[in-house]
N, C-alpha and C. Protein backbone atom coordinates (compact mmCIF):
# COMPACT_ATOMS: atom_id res chain seq x y z
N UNK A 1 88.57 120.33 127.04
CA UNK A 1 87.29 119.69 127.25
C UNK A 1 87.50 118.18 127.32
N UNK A 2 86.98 117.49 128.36
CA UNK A 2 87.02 116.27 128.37
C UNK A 2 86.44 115.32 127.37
N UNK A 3 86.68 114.09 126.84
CA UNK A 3 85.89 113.66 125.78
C UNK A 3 84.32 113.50 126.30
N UNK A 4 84.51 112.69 127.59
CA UNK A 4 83.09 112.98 127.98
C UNK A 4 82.04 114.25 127.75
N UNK A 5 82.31 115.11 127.63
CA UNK A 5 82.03 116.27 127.34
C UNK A 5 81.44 116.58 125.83
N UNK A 6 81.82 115.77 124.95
CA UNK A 6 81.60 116.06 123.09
C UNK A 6 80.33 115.30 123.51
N UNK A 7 79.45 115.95 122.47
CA UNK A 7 78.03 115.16 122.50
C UNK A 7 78.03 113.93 121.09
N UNK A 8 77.32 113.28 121.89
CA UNK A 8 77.22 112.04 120.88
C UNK A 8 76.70 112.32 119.56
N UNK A 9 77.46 112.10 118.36
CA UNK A 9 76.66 112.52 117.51
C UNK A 9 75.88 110.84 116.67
N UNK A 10 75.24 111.31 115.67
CA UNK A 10 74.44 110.00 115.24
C UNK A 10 75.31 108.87 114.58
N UNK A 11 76.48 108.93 113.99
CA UNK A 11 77.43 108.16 113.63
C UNK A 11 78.43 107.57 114.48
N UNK A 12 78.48 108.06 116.45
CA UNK A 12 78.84 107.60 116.65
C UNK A 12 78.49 105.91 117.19
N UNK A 13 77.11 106.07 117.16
CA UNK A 13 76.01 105.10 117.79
C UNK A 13 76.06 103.87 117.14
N UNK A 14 76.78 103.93 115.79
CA UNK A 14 77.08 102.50 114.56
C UNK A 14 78.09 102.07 114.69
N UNK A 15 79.01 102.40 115.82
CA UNK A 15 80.00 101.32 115.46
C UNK A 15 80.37 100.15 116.60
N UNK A 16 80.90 99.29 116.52
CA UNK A 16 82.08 98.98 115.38
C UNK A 16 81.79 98.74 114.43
N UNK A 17 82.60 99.00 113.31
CA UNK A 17 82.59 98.42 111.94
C UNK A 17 83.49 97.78 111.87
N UNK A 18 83.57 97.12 110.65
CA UNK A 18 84.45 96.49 110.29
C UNK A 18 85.65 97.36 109.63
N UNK A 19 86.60 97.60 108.97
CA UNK A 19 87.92 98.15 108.54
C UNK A 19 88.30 97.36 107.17
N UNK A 20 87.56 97.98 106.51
CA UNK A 20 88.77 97.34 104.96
C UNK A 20 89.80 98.75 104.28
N UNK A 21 90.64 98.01 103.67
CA UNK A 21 91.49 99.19 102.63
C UNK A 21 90.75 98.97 101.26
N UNK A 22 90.96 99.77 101.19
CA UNK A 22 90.08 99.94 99.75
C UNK A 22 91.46 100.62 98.23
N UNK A 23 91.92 99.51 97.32
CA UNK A 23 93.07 99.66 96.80
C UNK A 23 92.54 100.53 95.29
N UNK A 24 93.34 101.82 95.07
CA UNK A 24 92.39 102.35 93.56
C UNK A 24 94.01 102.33 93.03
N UNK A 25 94.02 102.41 91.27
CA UNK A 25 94.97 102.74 90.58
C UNK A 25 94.71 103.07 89.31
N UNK A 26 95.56 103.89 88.89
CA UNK A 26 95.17 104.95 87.75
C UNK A 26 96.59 105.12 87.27
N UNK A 27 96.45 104.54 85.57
CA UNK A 27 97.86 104.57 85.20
C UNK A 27 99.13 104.24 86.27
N UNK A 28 100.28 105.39 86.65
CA UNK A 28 101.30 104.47 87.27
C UNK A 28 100.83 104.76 88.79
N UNK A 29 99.64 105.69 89.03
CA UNK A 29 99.35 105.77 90.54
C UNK A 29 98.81 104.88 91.26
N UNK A 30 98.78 104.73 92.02
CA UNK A 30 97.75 103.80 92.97
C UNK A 30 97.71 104.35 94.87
N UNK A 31 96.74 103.95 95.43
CA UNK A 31 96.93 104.35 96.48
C UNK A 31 96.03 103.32 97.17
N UNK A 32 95.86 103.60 98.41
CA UNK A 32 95.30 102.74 99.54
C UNK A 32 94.39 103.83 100.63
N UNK A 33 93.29 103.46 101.10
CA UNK A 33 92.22 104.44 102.15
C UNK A 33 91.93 102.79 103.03
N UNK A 34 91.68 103.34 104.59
CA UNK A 34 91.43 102.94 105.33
C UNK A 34 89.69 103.32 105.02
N UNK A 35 88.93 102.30 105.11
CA UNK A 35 87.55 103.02 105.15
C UNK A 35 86.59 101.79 106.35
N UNK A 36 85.82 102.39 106.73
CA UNK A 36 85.08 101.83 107.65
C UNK A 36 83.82 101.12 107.39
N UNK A 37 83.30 102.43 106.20
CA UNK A 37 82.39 102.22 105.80
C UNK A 37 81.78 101.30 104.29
N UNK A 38 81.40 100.15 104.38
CA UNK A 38 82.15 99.00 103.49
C UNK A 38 80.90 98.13 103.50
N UNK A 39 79.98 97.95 102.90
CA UNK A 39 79.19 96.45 103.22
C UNK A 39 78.70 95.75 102.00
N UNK A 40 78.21 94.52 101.92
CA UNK A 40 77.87 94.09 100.48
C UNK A 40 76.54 94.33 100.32
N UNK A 41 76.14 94.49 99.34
CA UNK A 41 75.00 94.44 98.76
C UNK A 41 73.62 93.70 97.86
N UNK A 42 74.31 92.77 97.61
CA UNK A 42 73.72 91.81 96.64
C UNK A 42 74.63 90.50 97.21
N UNK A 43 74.11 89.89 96.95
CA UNK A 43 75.00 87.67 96.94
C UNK A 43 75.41 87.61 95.16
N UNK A 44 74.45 87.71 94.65
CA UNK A 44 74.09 87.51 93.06
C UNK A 44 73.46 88.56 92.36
N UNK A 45 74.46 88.91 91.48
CA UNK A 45 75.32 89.20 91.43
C UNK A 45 76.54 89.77 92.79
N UNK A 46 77.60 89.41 93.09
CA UNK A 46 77.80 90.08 94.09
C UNK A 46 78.31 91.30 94.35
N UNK A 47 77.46 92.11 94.91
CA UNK A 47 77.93 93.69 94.77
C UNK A 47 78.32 94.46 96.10
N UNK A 48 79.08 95.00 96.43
CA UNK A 48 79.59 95.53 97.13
C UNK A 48 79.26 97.38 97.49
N UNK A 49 79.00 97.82 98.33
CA UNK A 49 79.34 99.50 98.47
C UNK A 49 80.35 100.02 99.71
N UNK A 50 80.69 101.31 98.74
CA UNK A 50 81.76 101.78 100.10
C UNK A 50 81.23 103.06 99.74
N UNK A 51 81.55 104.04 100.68
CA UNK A 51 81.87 105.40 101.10
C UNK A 51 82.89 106.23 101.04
N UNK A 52 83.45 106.97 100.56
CA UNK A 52 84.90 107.67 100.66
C UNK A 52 84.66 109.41 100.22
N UNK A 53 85.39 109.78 101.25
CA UNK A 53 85.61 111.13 101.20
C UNK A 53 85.72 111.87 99.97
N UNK A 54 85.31 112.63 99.54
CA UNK A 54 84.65 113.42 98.31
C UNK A 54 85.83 113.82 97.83
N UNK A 55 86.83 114.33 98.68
CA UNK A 55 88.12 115.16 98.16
C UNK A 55 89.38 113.97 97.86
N UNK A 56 89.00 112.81 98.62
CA UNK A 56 90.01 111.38 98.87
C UNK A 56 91.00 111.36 96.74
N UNK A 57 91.82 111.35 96.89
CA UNK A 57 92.91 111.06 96.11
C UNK A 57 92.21 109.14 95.53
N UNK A 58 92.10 108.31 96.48
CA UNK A 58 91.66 107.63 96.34
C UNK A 58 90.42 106.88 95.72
N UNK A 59 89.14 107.98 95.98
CA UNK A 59 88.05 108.58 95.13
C UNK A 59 88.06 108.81 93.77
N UNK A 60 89.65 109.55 93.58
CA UNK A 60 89.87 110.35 92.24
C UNK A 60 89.98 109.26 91.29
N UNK A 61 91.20 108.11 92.04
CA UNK A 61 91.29 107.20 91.07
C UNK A 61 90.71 106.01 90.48
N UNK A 62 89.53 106.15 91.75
CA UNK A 62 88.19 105.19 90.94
C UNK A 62 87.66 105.75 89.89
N UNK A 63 87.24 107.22 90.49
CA UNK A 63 86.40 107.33 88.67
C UNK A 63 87.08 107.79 87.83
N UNK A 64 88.55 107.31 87.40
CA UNK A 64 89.60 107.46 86.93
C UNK A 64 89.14 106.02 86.00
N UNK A 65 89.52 105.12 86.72
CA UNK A 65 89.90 103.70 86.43
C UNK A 65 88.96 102.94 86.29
N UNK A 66 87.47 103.45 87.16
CA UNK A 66 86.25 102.82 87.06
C UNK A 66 86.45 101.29 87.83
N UNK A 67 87.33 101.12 88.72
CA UNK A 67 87.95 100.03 89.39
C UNK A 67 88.14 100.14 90.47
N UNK A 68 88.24 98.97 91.45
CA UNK A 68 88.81 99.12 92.86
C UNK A 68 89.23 97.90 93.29
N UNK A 69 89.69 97.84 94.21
CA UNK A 69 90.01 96.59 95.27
C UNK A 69 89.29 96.74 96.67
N UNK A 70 89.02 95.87 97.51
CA UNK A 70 88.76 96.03 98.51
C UNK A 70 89.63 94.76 99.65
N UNK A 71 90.72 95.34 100.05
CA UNK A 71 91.29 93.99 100.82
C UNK A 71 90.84 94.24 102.49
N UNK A 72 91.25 92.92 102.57
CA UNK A 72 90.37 93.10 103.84
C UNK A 72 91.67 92.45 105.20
N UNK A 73 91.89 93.16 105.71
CA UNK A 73 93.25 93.34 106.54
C UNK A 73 92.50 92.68 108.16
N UNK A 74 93.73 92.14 108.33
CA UNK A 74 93.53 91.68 109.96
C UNK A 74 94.31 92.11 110.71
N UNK A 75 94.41 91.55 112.21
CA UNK A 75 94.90 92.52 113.31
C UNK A 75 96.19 92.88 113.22
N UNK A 76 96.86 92.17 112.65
CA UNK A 76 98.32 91.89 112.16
C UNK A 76 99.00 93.50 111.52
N UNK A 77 97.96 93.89 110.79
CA UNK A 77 97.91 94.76 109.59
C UNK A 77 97.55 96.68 110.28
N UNK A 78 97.07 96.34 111.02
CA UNK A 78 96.53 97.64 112.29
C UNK A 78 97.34 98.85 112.23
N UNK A 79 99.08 98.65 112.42
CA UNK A 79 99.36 100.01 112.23
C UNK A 79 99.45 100.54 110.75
N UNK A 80 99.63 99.51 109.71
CA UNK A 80 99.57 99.88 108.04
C UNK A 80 98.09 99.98 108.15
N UNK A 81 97.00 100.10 108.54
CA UNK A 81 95.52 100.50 108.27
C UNK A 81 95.86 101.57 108.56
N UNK A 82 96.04 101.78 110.38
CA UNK A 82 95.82 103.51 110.66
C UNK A 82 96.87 104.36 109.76
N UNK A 83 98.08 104.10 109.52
CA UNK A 83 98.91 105.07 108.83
C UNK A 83 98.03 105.36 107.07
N UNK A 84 96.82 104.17 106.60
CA UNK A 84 96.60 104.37 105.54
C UNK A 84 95.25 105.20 105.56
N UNK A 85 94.50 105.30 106.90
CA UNK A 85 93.76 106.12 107.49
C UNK A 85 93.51 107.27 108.46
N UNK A 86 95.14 108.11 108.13
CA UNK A 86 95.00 108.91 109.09
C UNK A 86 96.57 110.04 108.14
N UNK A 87 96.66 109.78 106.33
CA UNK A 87 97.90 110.34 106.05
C UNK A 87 96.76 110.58 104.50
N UNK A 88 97.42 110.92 103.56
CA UNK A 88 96.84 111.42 102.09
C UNK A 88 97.87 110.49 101.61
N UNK A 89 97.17 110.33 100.08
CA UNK A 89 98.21 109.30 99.25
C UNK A 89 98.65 110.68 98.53
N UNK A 90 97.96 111.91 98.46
CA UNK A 90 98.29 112.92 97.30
C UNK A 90 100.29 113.41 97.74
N UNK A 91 100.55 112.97 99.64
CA UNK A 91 101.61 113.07 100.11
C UNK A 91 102.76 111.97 99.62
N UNK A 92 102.62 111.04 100.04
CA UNK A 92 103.09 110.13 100.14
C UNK A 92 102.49 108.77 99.54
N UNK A 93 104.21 107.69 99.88
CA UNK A 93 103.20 106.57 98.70
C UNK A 93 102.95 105.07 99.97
N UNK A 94 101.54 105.72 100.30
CA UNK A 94 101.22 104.10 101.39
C UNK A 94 101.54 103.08 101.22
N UNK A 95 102.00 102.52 100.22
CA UNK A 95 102.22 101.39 99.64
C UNK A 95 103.88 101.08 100.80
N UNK A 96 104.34 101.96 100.28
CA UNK A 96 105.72 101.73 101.08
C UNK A 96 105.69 102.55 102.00
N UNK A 97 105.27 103.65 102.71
CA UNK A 97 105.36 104.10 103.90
C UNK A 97 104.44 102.96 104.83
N UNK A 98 103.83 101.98 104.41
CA UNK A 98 102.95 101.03 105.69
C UNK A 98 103.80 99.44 105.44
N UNK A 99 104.45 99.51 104.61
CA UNK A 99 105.01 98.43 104.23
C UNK A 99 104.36 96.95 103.49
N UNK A 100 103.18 97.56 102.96
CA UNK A 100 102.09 96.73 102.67
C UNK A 100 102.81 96.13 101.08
N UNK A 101 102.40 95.26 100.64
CA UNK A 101 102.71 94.61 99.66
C UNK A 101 101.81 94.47 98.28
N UNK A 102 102.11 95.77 97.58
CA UNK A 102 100.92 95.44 96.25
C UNK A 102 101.26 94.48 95.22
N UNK A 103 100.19 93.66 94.68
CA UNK A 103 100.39 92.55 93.99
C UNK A 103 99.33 92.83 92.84
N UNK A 104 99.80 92.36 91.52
CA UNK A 104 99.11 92.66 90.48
C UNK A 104 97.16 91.62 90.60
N UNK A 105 96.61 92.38 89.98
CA UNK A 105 95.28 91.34 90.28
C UNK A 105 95.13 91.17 88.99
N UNK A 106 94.13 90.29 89.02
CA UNK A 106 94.01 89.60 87.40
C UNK A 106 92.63 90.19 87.03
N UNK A 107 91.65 91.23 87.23
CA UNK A 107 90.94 91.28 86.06
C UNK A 107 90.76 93.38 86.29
N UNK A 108 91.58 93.80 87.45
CA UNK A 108 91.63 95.20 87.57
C UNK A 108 93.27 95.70 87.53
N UNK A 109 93.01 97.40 87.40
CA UNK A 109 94.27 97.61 87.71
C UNK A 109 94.54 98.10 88.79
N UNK A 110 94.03 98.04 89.78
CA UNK A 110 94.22 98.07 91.23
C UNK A 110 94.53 97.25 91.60
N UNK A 111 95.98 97.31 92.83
CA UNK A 111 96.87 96.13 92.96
C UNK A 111 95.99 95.18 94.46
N UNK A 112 96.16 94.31 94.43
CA UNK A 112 95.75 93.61 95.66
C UNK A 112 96.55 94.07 96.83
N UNK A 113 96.55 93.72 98.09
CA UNK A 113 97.53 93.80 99.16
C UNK A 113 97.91 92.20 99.69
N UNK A 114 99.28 92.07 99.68
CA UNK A 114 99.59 90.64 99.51
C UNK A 114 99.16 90.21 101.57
N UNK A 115 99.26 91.05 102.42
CA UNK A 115 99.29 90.46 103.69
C UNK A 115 98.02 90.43 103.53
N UNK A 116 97.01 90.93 103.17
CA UNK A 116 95.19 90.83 103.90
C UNK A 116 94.66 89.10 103.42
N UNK A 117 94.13 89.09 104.17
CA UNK A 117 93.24 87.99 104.65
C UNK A 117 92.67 87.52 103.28
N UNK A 118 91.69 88.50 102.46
CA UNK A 118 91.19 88.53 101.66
C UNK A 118 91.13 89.82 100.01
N UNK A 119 90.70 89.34 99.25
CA UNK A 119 90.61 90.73 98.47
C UNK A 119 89.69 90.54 97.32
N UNK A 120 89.04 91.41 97.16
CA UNK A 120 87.90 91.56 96.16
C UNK A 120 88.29 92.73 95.13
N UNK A 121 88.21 92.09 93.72
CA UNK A 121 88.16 93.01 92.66
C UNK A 121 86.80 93.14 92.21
N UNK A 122 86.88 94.65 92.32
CA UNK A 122 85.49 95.23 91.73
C UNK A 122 85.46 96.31 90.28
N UNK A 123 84.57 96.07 89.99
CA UNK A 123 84.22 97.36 88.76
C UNK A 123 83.13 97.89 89.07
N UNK A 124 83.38 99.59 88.82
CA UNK A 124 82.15 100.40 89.14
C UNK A 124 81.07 100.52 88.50
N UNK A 125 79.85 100.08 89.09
CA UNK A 125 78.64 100.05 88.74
C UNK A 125 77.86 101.56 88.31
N UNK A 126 78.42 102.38 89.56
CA UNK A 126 77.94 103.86 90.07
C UNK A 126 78.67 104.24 90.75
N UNK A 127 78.55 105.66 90.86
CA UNK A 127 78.98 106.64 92.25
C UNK A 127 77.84 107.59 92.12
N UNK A 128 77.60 108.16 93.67
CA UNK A 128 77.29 108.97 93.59
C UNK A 128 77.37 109.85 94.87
N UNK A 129 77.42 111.30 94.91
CA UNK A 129 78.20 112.38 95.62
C UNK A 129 76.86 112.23 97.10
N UNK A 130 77.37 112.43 98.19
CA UNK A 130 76.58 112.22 99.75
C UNK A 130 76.63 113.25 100.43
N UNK A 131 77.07 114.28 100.64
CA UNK A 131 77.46 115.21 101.41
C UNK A 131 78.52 115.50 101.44
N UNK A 132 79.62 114.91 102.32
CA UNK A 132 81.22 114.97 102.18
C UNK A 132 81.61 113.98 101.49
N UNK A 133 80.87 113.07 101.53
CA UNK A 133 81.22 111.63 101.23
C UNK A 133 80.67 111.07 99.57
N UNK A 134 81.25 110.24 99.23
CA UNK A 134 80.78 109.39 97.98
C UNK A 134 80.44 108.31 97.58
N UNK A 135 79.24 107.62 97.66
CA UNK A 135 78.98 106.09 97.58
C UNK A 135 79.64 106.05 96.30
N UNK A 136 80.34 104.32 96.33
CA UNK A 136 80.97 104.06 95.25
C UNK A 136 80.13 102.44 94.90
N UNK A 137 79.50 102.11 94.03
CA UNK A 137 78.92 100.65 93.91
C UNK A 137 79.50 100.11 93.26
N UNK A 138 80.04 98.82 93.60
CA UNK A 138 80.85 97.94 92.91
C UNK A 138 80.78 96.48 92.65
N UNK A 139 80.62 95.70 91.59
CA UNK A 139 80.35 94.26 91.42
C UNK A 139 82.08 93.89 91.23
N UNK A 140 81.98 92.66 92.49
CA UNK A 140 82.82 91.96 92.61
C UNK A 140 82.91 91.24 91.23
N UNK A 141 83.82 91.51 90.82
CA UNK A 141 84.40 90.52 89.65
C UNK A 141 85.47 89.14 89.91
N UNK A 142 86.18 89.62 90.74
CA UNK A 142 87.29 88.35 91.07
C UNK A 142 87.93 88.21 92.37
N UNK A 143 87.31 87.06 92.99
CA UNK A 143 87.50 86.76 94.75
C UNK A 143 89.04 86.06 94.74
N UNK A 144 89.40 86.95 96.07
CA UNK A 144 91.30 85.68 96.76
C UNK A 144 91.02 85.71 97.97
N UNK A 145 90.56 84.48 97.78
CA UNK A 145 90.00 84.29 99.33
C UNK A 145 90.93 82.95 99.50
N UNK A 146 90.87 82.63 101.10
CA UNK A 146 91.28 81.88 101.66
C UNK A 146 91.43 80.34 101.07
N UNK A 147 92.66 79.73 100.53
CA UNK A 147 92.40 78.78 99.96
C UNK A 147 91.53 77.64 100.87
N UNK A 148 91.75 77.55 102.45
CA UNK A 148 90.99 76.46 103.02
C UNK A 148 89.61 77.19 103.72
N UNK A 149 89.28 78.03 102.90
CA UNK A 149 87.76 78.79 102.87
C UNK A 149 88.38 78.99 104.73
N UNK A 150 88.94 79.24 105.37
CA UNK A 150 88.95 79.67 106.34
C UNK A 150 90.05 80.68 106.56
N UNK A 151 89.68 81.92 107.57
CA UNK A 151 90.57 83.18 107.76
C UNK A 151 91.16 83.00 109.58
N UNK A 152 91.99 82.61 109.45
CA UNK A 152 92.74 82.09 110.90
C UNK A 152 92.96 83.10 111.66
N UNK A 153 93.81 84.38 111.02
CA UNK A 153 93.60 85.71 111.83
C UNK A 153 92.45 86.69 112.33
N UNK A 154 92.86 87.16 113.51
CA UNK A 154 91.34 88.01 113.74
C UNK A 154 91.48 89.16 112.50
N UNK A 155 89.94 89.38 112.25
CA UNK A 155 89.91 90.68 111.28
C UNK A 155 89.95 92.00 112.41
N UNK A 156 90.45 93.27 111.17
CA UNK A 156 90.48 94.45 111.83
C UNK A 156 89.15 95.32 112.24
N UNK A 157 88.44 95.39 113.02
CA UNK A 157 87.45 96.26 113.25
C UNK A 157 87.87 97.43 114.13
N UNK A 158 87.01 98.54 114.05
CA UNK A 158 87.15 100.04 114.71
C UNK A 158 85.82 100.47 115.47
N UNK A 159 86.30 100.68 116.80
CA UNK A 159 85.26 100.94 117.79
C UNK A 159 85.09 102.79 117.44
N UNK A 160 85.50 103.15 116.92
CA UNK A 160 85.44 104.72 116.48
C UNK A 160 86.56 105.53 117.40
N UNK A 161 86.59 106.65 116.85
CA UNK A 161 88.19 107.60 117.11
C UNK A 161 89.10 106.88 116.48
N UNK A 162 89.42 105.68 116.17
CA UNK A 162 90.66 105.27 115.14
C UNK A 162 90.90 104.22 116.06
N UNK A 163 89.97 103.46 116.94
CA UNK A 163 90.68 102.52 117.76
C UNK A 163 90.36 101.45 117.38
N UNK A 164 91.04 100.55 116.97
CA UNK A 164 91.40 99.38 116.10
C UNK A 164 91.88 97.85 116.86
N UNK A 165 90.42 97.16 116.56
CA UNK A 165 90.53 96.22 117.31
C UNK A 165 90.66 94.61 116.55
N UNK A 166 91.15 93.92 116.81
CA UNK A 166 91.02 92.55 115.92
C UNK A 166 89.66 91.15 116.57
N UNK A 167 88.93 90.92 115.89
CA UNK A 167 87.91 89.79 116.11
C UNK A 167 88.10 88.96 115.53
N UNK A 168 87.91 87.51 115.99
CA UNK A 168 88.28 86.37 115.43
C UNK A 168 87.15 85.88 114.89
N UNK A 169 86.61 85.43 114.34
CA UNK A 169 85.66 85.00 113.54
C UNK A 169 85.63 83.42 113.44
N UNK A 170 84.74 82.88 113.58
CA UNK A 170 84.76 81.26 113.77
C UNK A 170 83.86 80.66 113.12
């Protein structure tokens, strides 16, 4: 069947999104999810929500740890996103199969990712179960952001099917 052929469904009509990894760790585990679905919620306090697959390994170790990261990867970063969005951490360890670089953060135990642009430590406010999916609510506790408040690389966004595009932001 041609793709033309699949009918549009209602999720495909929202995108692009944007593309963050979303970093969880639990005791000596940790892992990394490509997620799409990502936006903030509040300024003040600043709160954050994501989405993640109900069965996600990644899922497990938030309400494990009651913690997360959210780094936020640019175009640079594209094939370590899709390999971290398209494999299980329960297999393998993303960390070193994408070649990404975890770095200790200072107020979670979820490691940062040393190449992304940016990264937000959060603590969980809530979860709660969606269908397949799981809202996770999270207050940013501790920003690494750009020391000259500016992000020089394009960020990673996804036009949907996994196609991964970089925007520059100005």
């Amino acid at each position: 069947m041609a793709a033309s052929q699949f009918p549009i469904m209602f999720n495909d009509i929202m995108y692009p999104r944007q593309t963050v990894l979303v970093c969880a760790g639990s005791g000596e585990k940790s892992n990394l999810a490509a997620v799409d679905w990502a936006m903030p919620v509040s300024e003040k306090p600043p709160i954050v929500a994501i989405s993640l697959h109900s069965g996600s390994l990644t899922l497990d170790l938030i309400c494990s740890s009651m913690e997360f990261v959210i780094a936020i990867p640019t175009e640079k970063m594209r094939d370590a996103v899709l390999l971290c969005g398209t494999t299980s951490g329960k297999y393998i360890d993303k960390f070193s199969e994408s070649g990404l670089t975890p770095v200790k953060a200072k107020k979670v135990t979820a490691p940062l990712v040393l190449e992304a642009a940016a990264n937000l430590e959060c603590r969980v406010l809530s979860y709660n179960s969606t269908g397949d999916h799981s809202i996770v609510i999270g207050e940013v506790v501790e920003e690494h952001l750009p020391k000259d408040e500016k992000i020089e690389e394009p960020l990673l966004f996804n036009k949907g099917g996994k196609k991964l595009f970089g925007l520059k932001l100005d």
